[in-house]
C-alpha atoms as a PDB file:
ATOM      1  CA  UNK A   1     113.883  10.367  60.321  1.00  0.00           C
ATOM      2  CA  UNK A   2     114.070   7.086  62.003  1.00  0.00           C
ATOM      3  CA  UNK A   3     115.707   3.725  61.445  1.00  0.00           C
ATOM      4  CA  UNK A   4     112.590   2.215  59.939  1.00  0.00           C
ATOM      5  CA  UNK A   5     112.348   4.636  57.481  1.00  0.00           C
ATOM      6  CA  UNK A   6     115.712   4.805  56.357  1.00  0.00           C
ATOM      7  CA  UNK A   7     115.892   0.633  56.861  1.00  0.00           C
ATOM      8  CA  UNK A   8     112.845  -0.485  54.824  1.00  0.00           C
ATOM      9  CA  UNK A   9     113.869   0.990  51.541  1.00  0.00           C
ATOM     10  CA  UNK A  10     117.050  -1.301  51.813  1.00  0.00           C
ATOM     11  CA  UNK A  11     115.690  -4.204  53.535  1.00  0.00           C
ATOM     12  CA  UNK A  12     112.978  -3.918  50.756  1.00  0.00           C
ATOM     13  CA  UNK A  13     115.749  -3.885  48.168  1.00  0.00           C
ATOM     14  CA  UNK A  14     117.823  -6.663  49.765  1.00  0.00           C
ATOM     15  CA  UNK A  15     114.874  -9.242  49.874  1.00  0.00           C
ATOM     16  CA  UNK A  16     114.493  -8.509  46.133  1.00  0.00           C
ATOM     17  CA  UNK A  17     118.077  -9.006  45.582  1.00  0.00           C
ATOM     18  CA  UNK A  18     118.159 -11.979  47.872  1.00  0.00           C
ATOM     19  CA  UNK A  19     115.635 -13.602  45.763  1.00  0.00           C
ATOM     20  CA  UNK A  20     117.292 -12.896  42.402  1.00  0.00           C
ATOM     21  CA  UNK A  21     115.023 -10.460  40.854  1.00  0.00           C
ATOM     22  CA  UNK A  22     115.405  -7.530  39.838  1.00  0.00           C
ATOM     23  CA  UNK A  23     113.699  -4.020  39.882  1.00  0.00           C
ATOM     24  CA  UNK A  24     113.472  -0.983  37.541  1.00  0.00           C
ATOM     25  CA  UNK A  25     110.784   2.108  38.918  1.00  0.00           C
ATOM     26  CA  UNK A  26     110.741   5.066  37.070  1.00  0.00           C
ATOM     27  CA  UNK A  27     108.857   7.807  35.606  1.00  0.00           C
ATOM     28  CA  UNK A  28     109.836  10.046  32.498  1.00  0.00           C
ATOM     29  CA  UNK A  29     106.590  12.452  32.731  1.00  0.00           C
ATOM     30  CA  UNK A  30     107.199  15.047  35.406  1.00  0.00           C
ATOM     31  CA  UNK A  31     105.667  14.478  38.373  1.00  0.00           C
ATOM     32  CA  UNK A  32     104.604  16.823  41.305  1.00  0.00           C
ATOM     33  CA  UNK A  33     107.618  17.106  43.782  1.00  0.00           C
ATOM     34  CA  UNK A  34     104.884  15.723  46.763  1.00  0.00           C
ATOM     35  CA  UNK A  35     104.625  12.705  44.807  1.00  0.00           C
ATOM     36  CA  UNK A  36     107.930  12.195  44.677  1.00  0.00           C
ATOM     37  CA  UNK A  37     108.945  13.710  48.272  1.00  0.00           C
ATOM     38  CA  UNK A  38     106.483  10.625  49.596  1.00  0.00           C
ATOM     39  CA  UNK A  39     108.165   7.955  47.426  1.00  0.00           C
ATOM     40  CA  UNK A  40     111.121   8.733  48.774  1.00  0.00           C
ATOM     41  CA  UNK A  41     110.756  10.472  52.252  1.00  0.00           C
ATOM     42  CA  UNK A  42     113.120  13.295  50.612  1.00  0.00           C
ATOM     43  CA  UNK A  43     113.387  17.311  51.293  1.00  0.00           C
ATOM     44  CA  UNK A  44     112.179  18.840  48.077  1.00  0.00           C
ATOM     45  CA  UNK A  45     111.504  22.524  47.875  1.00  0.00           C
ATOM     46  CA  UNK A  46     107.902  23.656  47.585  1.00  0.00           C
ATOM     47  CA  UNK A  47     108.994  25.145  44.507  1.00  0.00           C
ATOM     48  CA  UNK A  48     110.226  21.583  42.745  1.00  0.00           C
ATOM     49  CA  UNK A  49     108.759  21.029  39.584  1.00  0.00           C
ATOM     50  CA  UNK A  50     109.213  18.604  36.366  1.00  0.00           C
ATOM     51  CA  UNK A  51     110.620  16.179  38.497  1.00  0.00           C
ATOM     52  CA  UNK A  52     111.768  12.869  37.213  1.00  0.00           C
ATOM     53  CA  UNK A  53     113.417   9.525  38.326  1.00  0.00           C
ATOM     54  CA  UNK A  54     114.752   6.012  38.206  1.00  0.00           C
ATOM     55  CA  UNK A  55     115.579   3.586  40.729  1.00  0.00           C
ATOM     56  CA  UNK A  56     116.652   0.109  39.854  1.00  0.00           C
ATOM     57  CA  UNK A  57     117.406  -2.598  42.761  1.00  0.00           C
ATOM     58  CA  UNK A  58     118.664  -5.935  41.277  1.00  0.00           C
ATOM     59  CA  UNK A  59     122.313  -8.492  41.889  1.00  0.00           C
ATOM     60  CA  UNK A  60     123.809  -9.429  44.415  1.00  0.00           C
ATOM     61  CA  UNK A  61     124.632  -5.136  45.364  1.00  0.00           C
ATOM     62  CA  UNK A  62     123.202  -3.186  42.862  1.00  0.00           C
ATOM     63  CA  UNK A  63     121.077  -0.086  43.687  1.00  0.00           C
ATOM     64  CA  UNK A  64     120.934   2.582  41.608  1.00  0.00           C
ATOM     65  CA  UNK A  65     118.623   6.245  41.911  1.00  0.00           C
ATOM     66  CA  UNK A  66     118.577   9.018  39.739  1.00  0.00           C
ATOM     67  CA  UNK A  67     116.706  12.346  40.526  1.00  0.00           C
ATOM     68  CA  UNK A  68     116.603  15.313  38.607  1.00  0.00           C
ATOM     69  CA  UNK A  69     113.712  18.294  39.464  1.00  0.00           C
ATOM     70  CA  UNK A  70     113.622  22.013  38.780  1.00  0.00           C
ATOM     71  CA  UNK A  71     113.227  24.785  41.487  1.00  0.00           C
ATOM     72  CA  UNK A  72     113.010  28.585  41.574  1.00  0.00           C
ATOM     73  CA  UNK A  73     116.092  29.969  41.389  1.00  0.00           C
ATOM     74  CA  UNK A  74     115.926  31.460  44.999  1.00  0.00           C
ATOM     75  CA  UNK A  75     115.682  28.024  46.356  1.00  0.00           C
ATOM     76  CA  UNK A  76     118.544  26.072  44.164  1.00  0.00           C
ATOM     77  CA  UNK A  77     121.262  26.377  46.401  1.00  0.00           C
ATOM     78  CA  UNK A  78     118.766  26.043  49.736  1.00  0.00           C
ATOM     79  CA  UNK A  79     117.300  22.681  48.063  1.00  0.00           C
ATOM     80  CA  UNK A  80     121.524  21.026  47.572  1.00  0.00           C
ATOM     81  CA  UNK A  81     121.939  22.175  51.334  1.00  0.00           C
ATOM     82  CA  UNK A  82     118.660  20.669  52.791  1.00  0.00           C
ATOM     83  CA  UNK A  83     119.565  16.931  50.674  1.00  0.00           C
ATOM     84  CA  UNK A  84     123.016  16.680  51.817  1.00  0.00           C
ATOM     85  CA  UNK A  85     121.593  17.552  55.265  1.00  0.00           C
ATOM     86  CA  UNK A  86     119.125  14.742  55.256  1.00  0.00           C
ATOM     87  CA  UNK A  87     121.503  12.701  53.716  1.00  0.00           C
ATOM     88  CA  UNK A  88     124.015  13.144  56.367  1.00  0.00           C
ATOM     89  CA  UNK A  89     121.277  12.032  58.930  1.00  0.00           C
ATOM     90  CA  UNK A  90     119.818   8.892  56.798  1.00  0.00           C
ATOM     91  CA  UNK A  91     124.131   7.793  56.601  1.00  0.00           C
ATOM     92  CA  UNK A  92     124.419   8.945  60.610  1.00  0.00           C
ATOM     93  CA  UNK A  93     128.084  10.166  59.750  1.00  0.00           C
ATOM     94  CA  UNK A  94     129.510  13.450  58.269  1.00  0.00           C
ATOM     95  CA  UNK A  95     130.607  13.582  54.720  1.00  0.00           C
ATOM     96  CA  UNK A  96     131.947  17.360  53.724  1.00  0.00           C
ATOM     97  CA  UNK A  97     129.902  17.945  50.364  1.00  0.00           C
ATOM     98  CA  UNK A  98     132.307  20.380  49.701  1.00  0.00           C
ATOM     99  CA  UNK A  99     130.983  22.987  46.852  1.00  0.00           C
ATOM    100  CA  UNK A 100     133.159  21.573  43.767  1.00  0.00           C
ATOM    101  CA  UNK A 101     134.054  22.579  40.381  1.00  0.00           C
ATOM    102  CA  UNK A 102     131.614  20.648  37.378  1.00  0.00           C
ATOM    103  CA  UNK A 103     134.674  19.173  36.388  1.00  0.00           C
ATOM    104  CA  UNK A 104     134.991  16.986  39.756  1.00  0.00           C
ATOM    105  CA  UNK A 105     131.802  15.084  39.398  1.00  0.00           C
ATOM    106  CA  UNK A 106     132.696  11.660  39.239  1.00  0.00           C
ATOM    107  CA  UNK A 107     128.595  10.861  37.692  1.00  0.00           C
ATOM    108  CA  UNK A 108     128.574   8.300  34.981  1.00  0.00           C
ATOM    109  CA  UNK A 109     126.543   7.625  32.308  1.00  0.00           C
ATOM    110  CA  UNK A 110     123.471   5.558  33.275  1.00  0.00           C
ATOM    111  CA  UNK A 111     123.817   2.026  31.596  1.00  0.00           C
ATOM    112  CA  UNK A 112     122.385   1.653  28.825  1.00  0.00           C
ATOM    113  CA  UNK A 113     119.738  -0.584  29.922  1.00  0.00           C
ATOM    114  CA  UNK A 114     117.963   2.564  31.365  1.00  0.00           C
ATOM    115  CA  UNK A 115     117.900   4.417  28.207  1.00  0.00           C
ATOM    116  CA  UNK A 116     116.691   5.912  26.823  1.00  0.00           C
ATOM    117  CA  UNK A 117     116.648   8.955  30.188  1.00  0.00           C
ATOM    118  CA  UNK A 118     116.224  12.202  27.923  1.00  0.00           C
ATOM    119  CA  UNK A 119     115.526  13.975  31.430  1.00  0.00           C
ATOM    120  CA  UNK A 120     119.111  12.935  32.224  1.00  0.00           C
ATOM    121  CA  UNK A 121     121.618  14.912  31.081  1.00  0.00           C
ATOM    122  CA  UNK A 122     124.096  16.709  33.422  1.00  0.00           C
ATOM    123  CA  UNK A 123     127.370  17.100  31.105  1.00  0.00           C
ATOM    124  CA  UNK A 124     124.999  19.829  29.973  1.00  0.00           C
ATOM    125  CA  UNK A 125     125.978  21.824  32.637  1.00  0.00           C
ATOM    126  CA  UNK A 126     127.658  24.678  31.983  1.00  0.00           C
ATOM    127  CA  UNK A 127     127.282  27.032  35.040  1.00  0.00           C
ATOM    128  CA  UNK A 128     127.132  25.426  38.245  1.00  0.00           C
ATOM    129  CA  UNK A 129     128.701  23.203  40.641  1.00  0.00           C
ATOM    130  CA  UNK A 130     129.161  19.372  42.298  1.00  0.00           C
ATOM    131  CA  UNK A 131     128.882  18.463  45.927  1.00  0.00           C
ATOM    132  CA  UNK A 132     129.340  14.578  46.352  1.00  0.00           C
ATOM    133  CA  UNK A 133     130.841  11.690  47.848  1.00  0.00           C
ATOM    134  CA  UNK A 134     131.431   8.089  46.242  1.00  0.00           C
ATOM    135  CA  UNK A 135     130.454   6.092  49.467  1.00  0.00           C
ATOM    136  CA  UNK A 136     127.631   3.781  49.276  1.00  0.00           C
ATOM    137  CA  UNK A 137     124.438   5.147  49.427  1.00  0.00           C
ATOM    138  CA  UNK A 138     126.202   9.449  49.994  1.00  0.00           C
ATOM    139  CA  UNK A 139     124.534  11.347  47.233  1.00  0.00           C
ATOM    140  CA  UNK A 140     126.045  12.915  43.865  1.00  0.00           C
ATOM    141  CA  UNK A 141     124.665  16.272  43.135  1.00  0.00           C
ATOM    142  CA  UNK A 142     125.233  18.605  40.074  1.00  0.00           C
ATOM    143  CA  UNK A 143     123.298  22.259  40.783  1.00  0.00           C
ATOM    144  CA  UNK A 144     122.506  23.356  37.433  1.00  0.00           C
ATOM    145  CA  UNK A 145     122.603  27.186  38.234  1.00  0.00           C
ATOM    146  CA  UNK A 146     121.635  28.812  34.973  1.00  0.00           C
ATOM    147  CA  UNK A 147     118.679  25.987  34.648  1.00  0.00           C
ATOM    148  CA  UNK A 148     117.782  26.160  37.910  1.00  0.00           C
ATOM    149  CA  UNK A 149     117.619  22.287  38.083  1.00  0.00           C
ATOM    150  CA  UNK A 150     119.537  19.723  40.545  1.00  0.00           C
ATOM    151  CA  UNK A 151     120.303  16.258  39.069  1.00  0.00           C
ATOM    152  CA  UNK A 152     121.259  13.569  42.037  1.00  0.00           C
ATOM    153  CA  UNK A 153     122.670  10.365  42.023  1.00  0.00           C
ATOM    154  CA  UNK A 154     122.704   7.284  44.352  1.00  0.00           C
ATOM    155  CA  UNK A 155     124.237   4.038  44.525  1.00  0.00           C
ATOM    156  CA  UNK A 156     125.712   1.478  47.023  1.00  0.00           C
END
C-alpha cells in the first residue's frame, strides 16, 4: 500500500471537516466482501460474507468506521491476523494486538445518531476474543468465534 492510498481517505475526510460538513456512508444490506474490500482498500477473506458498515467523517476530528462481515470458520482467525497486518503497514509503526480476553475491549456503543445498527452488536459475544489498540486510526477487533463473524472499529 502506498502513501496515496492510505493519505486520500484522510485528506478526503479533512477537506470535509475543514469545510464544516459532515458525512455519514453506510450500508445495512449485506454487501459482497469485493465491494467492500474496494471501498476501503482492506484484506477481506474470499470467504467474507453479509458484510456491513458505517463510516461517518464530520467536526473538527471526528472519524468514525464500523465493519462487521462473516467468514468460514477456517479463515476467522487468518482474516484478524491479515487486518492488523495491514493495519500495522497503513499506521507504519508496530502496535502488539495482543489476543485479549472479551472483557478487555474498550468498543463503545455507537452514538445514537447512527442507530438504529441492528448488524452491530458485539456485547453478544460470548466465545471469542479482542485484539486492539486505542490510538488514532489502530483498529478494534472482536472475533466472534462461535459466529464466525469479526466486528472492527476505527476512529481518530
Amino acid at each position: 500500500m502506498t502513501f496515496p492510498q492510505i493519505a486520500m481517505p484522510a485528506i478526503s475526510a479533512t477537506l470535509l471537516i475543514s469545510c464544516g460538513m459532515e458525512s455519514t456512508e453506510r450500508s445495512d444490506l449485506p454487501l459482497p466482501s469485493a465491494t467492500v474490500a474496494r471501498m476501503f482498500d482492506m484484506p477481506l477473506p474470499k470467504s467474507a460474507h453479509s458484510v456491513y458498515y458505517l463510516q461517518h467523517a464530520g467536526g473538527m476530528q471526528d472519524l468514525e468506521f464500523y465493519l462487521r462481515f462473516d467468514v468460514d470458520p477456517s479463515d476467522i482467525h487468518k482474516a484478524a491476523d491479515d487486518l492488523v497486518t495491514w493495519n500495522k503497514g497503513v499506521l507504519g509503526k508496530h502496535l502488539a494486538y495482543p489476543r485479549a480476553p472479551l472483557s478487555a475491549s474498550a468498543l463503545s456503543t455507537p452514538r445514537i445518531d447512527f442507530q438504529p445498527m441492528p448488524w452491530w452488536d458485539p456485547s453478544s459475544v460470548t466465545t471469542g476474543y479482542y485484539r486492539g489498540s486505542i490510538e488514532a486510526y489502530a483498529l478494534q477487533i472482536i472475533v466472534d468465534e462461535g459466529r464466525s463473524r469479526i466486528y472492527l472499529y476505527q476512529n481518530d
